[in-house]
Protein backbone atom coordinates (compact mmCIF):
# COMPACT_ATOMS: atom_id res chain seq x y z
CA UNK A 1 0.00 0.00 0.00
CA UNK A 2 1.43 3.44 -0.93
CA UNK A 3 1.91 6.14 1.79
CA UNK A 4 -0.52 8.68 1.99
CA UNK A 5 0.64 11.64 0.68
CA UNK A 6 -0.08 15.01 3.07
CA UNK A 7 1.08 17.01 0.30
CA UNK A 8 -1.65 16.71 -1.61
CA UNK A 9 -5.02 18.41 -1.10
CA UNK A 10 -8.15 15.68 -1.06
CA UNK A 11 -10.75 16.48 -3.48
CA UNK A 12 -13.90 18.42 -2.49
CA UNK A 13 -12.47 19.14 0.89
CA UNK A 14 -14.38 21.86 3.13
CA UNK A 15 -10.89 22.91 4.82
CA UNK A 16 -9.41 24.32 1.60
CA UNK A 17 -9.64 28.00 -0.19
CA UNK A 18 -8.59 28.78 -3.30
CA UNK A 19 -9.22 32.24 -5.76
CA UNK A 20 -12.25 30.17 -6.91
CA UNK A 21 -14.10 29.87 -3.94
CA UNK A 22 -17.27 31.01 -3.14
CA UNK A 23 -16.20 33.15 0.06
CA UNK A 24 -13.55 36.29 0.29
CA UNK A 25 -10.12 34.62 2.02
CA UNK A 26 -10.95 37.15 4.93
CA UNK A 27 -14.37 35.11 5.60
CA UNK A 28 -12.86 31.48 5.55
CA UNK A 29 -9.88 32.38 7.72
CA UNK A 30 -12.25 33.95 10.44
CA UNK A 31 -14.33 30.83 10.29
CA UNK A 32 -12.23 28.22 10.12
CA UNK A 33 -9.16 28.94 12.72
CA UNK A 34 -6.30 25.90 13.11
CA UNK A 35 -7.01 26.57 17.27
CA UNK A 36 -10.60 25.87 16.69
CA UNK A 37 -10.59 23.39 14.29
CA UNK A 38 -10.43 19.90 15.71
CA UNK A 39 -8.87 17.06 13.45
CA UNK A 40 -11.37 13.90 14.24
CA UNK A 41 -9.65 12.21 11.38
CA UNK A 42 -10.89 13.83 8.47
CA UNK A 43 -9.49 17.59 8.63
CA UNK A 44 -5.98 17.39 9.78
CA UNK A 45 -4.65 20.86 7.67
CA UNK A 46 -6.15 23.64 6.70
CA UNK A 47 -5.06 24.65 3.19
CA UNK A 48 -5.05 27.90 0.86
CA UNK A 49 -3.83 27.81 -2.40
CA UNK A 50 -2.20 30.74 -4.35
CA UNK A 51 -0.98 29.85 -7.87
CA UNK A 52 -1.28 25.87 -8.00
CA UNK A 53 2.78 25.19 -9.40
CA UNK A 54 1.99 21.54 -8.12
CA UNK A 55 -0.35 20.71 -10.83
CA UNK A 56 1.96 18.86 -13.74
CA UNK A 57 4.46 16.99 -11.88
CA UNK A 58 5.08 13.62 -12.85
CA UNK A 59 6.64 11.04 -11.66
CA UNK A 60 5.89 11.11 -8.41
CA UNK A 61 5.23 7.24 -8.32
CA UNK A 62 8.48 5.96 -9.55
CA UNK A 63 9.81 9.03 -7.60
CA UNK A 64 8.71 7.33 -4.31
CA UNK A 65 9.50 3.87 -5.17
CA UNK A 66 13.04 4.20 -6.17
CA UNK A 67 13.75 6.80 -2.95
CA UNK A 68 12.16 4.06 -0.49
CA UNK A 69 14.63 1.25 -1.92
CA UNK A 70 17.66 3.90 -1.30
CA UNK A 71 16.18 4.93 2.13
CA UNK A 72 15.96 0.92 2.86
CA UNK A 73 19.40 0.22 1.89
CA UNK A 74 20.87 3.10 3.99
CA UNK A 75 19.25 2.44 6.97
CA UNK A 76 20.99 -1.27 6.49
CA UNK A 77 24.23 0.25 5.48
CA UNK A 78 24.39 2.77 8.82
CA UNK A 79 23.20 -0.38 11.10
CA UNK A 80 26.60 -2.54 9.47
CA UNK A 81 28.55 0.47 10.37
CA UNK A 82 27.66 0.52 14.05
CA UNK A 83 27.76 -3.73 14.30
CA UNK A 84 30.95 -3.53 12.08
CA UNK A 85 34.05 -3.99 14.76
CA UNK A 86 36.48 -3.23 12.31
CA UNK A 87 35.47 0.02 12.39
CA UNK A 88 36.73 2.11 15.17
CA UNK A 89 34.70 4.19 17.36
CA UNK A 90 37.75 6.78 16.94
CA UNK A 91 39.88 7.65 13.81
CA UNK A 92 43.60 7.04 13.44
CA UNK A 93 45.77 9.38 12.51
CA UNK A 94 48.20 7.00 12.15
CA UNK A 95 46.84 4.57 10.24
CA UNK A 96 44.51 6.97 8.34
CA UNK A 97 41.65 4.74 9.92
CA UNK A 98 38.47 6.94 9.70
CA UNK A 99 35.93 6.18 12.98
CA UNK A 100 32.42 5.06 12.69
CA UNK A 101 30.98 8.48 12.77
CA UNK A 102 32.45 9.34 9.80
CA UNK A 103 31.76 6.72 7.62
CA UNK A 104 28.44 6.72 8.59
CA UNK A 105 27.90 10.54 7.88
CA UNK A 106 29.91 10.17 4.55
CA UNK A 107 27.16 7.35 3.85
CA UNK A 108 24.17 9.78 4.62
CA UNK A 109 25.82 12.90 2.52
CA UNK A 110 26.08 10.31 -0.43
CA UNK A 111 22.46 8.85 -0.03
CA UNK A 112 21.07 12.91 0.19
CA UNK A 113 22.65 13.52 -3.05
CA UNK A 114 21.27 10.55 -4.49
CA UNK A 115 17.84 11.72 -2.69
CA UNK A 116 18.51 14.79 -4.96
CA UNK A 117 19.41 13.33 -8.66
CA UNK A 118 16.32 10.96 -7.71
CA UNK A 119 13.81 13.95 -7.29
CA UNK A 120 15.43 15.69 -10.16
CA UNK A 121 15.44 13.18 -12.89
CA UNK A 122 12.00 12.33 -11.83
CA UNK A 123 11.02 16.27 -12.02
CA UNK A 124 9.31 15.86 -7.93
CA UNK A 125 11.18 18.55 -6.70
CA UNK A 126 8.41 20.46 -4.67
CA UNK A 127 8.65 21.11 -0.83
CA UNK A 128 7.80 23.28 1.80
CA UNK A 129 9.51 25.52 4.52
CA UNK A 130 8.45 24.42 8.16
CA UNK A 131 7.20 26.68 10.41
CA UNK A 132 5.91 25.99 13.65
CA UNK A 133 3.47 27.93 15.88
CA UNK A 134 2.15 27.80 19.51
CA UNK A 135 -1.56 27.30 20.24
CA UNK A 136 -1.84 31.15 21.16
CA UNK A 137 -0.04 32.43 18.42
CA UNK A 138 -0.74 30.24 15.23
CA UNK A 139 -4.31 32.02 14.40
CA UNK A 140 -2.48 35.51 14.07
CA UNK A 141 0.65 34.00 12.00
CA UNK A 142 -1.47 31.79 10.06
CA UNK A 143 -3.72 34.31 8.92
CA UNK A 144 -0.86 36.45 8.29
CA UNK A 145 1.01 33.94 5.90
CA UNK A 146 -2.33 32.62 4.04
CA UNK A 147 -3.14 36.43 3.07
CA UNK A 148 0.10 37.57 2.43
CA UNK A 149 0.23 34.43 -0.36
CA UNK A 150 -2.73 35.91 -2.31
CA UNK A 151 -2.32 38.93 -1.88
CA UNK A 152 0.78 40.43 0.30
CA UNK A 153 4.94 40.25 0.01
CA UNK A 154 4.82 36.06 -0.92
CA UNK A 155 2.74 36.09 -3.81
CA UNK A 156 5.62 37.87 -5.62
CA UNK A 157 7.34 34.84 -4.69
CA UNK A 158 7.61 31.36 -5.69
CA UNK A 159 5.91 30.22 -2.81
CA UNK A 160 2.23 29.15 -4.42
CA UNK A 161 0.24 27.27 -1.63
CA UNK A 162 0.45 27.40 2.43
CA UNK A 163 -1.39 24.95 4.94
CA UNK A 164 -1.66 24.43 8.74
CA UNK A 165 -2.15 21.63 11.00
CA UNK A 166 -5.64 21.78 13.20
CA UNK A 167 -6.24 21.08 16.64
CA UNK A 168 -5.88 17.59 18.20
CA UNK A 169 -9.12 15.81 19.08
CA UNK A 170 -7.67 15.62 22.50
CA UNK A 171 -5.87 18.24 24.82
CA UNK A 172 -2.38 18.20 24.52
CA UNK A 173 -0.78 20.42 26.63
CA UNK A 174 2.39 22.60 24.57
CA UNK A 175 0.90 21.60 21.54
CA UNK A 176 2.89 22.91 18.03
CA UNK A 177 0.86 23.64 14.90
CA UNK A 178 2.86 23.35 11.71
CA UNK A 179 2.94 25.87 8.95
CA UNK A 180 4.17 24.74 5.46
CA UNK A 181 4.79 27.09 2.52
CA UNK A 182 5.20 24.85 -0.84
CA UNK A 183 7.64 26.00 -3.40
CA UNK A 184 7.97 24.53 -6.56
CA UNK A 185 11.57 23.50 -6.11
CA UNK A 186 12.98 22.95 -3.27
CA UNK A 187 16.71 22.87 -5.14
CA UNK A 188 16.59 26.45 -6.69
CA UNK A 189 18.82 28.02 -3.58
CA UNK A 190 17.84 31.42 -4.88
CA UNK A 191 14.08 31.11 -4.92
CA UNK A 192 14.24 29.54 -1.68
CA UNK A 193 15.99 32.13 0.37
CA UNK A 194 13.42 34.93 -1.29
CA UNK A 195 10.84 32.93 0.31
CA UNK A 196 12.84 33.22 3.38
CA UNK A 197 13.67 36.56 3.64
CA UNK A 198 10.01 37.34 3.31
CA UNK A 199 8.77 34.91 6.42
CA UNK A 200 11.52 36.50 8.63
CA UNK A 201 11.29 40.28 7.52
CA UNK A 202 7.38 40.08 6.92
CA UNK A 203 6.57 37.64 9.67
CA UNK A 204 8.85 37.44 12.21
CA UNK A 205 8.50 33.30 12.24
CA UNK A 206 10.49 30.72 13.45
CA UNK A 207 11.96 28.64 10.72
CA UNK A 208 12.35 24.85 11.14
CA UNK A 209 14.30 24.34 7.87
CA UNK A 210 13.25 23.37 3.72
CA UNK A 211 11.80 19.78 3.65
CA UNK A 212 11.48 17.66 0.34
CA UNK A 213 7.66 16.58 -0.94
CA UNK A 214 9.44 13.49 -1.78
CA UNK A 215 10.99 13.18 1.50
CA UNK A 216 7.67 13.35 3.49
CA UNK A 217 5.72 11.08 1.15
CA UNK A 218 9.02 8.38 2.12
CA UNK A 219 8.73 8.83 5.76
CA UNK A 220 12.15 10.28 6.42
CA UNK A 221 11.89 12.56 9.30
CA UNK A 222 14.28 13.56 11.99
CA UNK A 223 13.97 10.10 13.54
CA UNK A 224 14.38 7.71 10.64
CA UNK A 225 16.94 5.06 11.09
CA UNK A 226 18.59 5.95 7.77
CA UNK A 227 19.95 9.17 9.91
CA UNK A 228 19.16 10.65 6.80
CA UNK A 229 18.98 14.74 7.32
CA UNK A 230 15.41 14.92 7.12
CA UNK A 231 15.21 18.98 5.72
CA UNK A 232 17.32 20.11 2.30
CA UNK A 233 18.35 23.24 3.77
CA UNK A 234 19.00 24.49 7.06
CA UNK A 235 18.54 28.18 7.80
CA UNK A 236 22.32 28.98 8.46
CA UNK A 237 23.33 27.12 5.08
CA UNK A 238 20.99 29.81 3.32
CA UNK A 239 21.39 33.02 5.35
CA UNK A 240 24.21 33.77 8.15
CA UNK A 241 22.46 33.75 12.16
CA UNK A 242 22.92 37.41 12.11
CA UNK A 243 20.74 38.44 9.34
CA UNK A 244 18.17 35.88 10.22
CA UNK A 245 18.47 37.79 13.86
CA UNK A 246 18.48 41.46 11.96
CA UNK A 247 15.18 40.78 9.92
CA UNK A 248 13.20 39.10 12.38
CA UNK A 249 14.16 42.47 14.93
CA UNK A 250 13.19 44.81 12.07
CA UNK A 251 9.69 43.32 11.86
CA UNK A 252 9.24 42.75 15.46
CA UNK A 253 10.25 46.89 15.68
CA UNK A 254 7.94 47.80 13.08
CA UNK A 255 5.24 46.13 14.63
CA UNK A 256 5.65 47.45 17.97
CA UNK A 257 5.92 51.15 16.01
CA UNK A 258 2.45 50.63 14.04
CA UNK A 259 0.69 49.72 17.18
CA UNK A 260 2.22 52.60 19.08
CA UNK A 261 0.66 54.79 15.91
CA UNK A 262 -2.82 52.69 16.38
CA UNK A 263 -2.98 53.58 20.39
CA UNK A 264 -2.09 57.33 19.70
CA UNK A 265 -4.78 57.60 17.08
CA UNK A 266 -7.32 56.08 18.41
CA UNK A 267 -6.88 58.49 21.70
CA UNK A 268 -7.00 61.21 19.04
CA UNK A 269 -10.27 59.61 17.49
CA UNK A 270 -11.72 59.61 21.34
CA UNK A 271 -10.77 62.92 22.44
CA UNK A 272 -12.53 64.98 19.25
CA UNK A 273 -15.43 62.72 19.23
CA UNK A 274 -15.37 63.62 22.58
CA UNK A 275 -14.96 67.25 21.27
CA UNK A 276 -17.61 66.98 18.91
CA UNK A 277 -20.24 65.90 21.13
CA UNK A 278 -19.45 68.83 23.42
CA UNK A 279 -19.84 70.81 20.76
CA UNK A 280 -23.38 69.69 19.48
CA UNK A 281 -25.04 69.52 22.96
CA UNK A 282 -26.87 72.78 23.49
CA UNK A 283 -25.69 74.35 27.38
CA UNK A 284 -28.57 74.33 29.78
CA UNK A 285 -29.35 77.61 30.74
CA UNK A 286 -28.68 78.50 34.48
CA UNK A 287 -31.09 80.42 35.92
CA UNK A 288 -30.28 83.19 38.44
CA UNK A 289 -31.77 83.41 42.11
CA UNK A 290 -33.14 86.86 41.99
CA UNK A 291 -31.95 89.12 45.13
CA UNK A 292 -34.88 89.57 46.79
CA UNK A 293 -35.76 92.37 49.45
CA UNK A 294 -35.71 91.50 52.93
CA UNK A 295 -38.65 93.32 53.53
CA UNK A 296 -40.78 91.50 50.60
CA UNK A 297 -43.81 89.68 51.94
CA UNK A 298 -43.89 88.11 48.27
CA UNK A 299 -40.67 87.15 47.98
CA UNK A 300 -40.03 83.53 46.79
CA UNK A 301 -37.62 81.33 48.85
CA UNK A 302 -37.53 78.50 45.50
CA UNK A 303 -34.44 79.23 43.46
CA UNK A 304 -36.64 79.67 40.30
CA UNK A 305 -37.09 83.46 39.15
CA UNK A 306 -40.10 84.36 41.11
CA UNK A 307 -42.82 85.93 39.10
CA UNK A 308 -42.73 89.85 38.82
CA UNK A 309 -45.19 91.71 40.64
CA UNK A 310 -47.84 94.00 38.42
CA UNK A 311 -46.86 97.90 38.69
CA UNK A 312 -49.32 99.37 40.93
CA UNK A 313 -50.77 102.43 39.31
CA UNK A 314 -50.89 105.30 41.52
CA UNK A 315 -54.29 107.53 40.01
CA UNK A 316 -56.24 110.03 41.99
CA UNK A 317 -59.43 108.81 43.47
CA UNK A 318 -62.02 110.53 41.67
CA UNK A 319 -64.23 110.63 44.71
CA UNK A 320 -63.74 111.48 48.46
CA UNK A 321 -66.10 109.04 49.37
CA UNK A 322 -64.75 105.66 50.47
CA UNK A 323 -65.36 102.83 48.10
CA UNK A 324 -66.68 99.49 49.67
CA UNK A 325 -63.42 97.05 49.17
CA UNK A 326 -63.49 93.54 47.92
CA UNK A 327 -62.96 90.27 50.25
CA UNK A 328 -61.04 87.72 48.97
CA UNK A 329 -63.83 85.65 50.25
CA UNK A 330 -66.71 85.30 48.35
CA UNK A 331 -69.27 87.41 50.87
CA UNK A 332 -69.49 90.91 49.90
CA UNK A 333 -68.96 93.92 52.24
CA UNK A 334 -72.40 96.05 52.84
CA UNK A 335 -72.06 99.89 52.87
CA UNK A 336 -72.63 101.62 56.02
CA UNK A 337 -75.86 103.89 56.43
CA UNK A 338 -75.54 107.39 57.13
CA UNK A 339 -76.67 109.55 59.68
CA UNK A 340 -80.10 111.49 58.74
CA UNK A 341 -79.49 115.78 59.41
């Protein structure tokens, strides 16, 4: 039974945008997030496509067959070394005798260059750069990588298609997610350090080295018997530690800078909408307590502005004789009778 290849994207699978789906990359990204995903079997990576470079290669079968007979044979060849007495643990100077250690790495070297002309000749020369990403982190980095592929700093690059591991089913505590971010050859030394430069200087990640498609599919990993290196490229074999250290400082300054510039303008946004609404509320009117005269029987004691009194018009009475005044009570006042002369 051939190994299942991760490397390839199953057909009609839910987990997977491309620049012919049906929702905007923004949309799927927000609804389907590697922390909140759980694999159950079914949906172990989360995939987004850019350009597909992957569709074309051939070869892929023979590819795999003839790399598992070399990785077979090696992983024979390194267990003869270490069972192989006449071999010494330590090399001779003197006799030019070369220890087990070094026959055994000078076995690996050979079988990665044969790993190479195997891939080559077969024209199965895609592969991925490994990334991986802590449980709180990997939403924000994956999101980060998958738009800046369709649309951002890597799709000028060769890199054409990105994909994340989910969540496990169960909780595992200091669980890693892995990132990939396909090429279409993992051999072009050029295109692969563009790629690079762009994850550290863009993205700040941590780079776990470039790993073969054909080396996956075979099952050589970082514990394979074979001893096999299990990546093509290291990161200091492609960049020196102090650029990798310089670009990943410039991004991580630039970021702290633009949210520095987001914090100071949104105070700004606060403070004149804060302004404006100032502005736009009418000012309630105080009112004045009127001074009032102590002497005043009407005076009010309420701090509203008492009413103002009516002017009382001084005229002359037009007769001598006293006028019968009004109650305030309803009864009216009789006149008095005068004396008869």
């Amino acid at each position: 039974m051939a190994p299942k290849n991760e490397d390839v994207i199953p057909e009609n699978y839910t987990y997977e945008w491309s620049a012919h789906s049906d929702v905007p990359l923004a949309d799927f990204l927000t609804k389907y997030k590697p922390s909140m995903v759980q694999n159950d079997g079914t949906k172990p990576w989360i995939w987004v496509r850019g350009v597909d470079s992957s569709a074309g290669v051939k070869g892929v079968e023979e590819a795999v067959k003839e790399a598992s007979t070399l990785l077979g044979e090696v992983s024979k060849r390194v267990e003869d070394i270490k069972n192989d007495d006449s071999i010494p643990v330590r090399s001779s100077k003197k006799t030019g005798a070369r220890s087990k250690k070094e026959v055994r790495e000078q076995t690996q070297a050979e079988a990665t260059e044969k790993l190479k002309e195997i891939s080559e000749r077969h024209g199965y020369v895609n592969g991925k750069w490994l990334i991986f990403a802590s449980a709180d982190r990997v939403d924000v980095i994956w999101s980060s990588i998958a738009t800046s592929l369709t649309s951002g700093p890597l799709k000028d690059t060769s890199a054409y298609c990105t994909k994340v591991s989910t969540s496990p089913e169960n909780d595992t505590p200091n669980y890693q997610h892995v990132i990939c971010v396909y090429m279409p050859n993992v051999y072009d030394k050029d295109a692969v350090t563009e790629v690079m430069k762009v994850l550290l200087r863009n993205h700040g990640v941590n780079l776990s080295g470039v790993k073969s498609d054909l080396y996956t599919v075979i099952g050589l990993d970082s514990k394979h018997s074979s001893g096999i290196p299990s990546t093509v490229w290291k990161n200091t074999t492609l960049l020196k530690d102090s650029e990798i250290k310089e670009m990943k400082e410039a991004f991580f300054s630039e970021l702290s800078a633009k949210k520095a510039a987001a914090s100071e303008t949104k105070a700004q946004d606060a403070a004149e909408s804060s302004k404006a609404k100032a502005v736009a509320e009418p000012k309630k009117k105080v009112l004045k307590k009127k001074v009032q005269d102590d002497d005043d029987p009407f005076a009010s004691d309420e701090g509203d502005e008492a009413p103002s009194k009516k002017p009382v018009s001084k005229k002359k009475p037009a007769s001598t004789k006293k006028r019968p005044q009004e109650d305030e009570s309803e009864e009216e006042v009789q006149p008095k009778k005068g004396r008869r002369k």
